[in-house]
C-alpha atoms as a PDB file:
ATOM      1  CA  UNK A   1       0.000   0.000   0.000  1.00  0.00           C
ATOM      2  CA  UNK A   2       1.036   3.342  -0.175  1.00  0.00           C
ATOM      3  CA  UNK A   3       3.235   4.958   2.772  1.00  0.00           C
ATOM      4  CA  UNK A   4       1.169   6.864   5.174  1.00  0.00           C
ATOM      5  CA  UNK A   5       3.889   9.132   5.477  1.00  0.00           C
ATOM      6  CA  UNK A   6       3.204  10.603   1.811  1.00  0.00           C
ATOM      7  CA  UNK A   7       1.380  12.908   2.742  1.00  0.00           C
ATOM      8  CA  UNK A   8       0.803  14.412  -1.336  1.00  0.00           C
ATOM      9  CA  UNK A   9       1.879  12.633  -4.768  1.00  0.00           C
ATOM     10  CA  UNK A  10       3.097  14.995  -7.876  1.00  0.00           C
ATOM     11  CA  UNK A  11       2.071  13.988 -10.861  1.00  0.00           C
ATOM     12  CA  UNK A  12       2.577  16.056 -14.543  1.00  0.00           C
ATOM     13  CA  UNK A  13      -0.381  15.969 -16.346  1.00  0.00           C
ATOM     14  CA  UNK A  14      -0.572  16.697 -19.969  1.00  0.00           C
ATOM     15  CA  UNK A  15       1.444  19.983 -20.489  1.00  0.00           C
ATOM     16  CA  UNK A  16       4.132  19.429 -18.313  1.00  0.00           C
ATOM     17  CA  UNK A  17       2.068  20.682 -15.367  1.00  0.00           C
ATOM     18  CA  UNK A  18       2.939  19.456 -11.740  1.00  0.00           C
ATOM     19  CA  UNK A  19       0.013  18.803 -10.229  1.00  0.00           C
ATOM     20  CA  UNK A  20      -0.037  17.565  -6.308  1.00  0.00           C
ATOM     21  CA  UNK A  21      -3.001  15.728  -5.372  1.00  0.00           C
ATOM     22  CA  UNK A  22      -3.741  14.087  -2.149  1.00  0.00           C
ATOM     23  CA  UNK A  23      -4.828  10.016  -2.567  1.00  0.00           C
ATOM     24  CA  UNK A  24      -8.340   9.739  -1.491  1.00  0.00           C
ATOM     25  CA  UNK A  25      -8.844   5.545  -2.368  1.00  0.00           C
ATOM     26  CA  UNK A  26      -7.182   2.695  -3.723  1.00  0.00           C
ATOM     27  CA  UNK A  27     -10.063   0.439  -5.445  1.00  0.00           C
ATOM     28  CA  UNK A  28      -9.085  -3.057  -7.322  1.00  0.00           C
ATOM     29  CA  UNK A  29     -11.177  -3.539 -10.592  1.00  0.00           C
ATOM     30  CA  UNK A  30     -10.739  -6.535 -12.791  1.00  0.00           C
ATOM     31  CA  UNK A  31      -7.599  -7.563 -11.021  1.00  0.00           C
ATOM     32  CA  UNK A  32      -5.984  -4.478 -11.057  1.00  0.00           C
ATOM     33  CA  UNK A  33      -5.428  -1.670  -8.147  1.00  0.00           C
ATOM     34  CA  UNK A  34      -6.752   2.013  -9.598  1.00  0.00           C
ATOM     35  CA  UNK A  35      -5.956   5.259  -7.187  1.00  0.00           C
ATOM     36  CA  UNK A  36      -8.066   7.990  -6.888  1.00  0.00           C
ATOM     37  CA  UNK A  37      -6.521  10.853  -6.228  1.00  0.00           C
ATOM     38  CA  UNK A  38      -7.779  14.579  -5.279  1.00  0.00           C
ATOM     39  CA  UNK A  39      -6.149  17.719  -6.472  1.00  0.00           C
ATOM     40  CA  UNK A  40      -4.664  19.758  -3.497  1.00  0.00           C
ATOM     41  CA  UNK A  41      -3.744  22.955  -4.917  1.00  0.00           C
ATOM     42  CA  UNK A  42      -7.137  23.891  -5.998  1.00  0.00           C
ATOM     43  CA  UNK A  43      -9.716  26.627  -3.983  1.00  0.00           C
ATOM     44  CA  UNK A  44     -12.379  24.794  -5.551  1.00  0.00           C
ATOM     45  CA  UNK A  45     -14.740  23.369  -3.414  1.00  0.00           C
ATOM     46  CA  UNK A  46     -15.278  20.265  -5.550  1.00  0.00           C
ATOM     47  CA  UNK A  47     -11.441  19.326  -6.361  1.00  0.00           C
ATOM     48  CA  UNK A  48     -10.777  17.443  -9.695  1.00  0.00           C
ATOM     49  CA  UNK A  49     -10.762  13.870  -8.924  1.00  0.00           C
ATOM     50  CA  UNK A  50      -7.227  12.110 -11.168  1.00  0.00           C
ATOM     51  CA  UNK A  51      -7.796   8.420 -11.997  1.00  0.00           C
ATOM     52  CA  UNK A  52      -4.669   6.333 -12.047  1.00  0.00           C
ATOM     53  CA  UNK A  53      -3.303   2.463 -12.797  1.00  0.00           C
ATOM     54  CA  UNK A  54      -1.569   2.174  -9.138  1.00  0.00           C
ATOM     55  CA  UNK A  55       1.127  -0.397  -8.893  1.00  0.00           C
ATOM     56  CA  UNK A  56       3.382  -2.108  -6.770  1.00  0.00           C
ATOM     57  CA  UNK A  57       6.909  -3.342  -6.944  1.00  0.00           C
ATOM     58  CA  UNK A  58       8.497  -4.435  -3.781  1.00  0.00           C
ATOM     59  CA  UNK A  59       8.363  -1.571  -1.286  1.00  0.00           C
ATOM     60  CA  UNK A  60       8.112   0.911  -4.390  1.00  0.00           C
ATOM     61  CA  UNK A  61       4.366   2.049  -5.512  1.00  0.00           C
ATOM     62  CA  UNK A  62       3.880   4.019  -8.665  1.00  0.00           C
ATOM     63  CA  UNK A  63       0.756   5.877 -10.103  1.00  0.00           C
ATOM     64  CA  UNK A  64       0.662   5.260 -14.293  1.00  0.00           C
ATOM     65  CA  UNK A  65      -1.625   6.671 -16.688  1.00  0.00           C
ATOM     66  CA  UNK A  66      -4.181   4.624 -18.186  1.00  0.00           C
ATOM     67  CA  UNK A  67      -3.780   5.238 -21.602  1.00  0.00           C
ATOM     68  CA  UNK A  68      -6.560   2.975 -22.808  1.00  0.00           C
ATOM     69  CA  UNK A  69      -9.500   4.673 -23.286  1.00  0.00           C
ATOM     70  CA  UNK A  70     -12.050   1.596 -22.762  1.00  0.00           C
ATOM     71  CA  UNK A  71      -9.984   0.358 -19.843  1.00  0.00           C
ATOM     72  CA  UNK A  72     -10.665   3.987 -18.128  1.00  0.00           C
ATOM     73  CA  UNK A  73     -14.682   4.129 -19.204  1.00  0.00           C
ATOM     74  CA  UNK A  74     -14.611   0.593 -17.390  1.00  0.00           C
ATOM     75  CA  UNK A  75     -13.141   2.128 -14.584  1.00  0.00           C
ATOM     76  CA  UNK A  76     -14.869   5.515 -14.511  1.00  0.00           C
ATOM     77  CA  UNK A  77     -18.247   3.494 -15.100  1.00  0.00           C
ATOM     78  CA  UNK A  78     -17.601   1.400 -12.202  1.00  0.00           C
ATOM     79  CA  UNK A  79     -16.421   3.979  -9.486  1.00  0.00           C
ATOM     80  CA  UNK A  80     -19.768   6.073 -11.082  1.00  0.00           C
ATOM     81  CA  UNK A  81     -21.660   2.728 -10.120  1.00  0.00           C
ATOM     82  CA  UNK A  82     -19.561   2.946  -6.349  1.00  0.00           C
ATOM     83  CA  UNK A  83     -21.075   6.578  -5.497  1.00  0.00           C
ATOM     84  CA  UNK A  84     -24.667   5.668  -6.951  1.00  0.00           C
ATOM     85  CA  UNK A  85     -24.514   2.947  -4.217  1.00  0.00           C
ATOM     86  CA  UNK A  86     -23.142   4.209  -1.689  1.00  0.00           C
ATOM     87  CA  UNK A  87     -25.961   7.660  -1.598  1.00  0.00           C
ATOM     88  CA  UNK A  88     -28.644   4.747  -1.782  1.00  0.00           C
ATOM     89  CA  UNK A  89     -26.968   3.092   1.405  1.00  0.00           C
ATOM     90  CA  UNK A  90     -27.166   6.719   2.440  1.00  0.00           C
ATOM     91  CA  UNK A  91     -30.556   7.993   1.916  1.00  0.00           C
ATOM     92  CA  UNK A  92     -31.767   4.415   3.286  1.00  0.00           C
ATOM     93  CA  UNK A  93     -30.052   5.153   6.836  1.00  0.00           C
END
């Protein structure tokens, strides 16, 4: 899993940006581990949310682009399907 002592992750979107985001979730999805993490440097009040592959080699964890567009609409579909549930759970308390 990722250190608890990181307390942000940089990552460099498209244009070379550094972005630091905070990790919100780790979720596995058809074998795989996927982070979700939350832009930090934002005033916004609903931060962008960054999807990522996250991996693990020994005691080293990365965060990779998913560069396959169906693979993230599977993902993004199911995390979608995640929230949906989890207001019903919600509004049913």
């Amino acid at each position: 899993m990722v250190d608890a002592n990181d307390s942000f992750i940089e990552i460099t979107d498209d244009d070379g940006t550094v972005i630091k985001c905070a990790l919100y979730d780790i979720i596995e999805f058809e074998n795989k581990q996927y982070a979700l993490l939350l832009e930090a440097d934002t005033e916004e009040e609903d931060p962008e949310v960054v999807l990522m592959r996250y991996t693990e080699e020994g005691e080293e964890s990365f965060f990779e682009t998913i560069d396959d567009d169906e693979e993230f609409e599977r993902v993004s579909n199911y995390i979608e399907s995640l929230d949906v549930e989890e207001d019903i759970d919600d509004d049913n308390e």
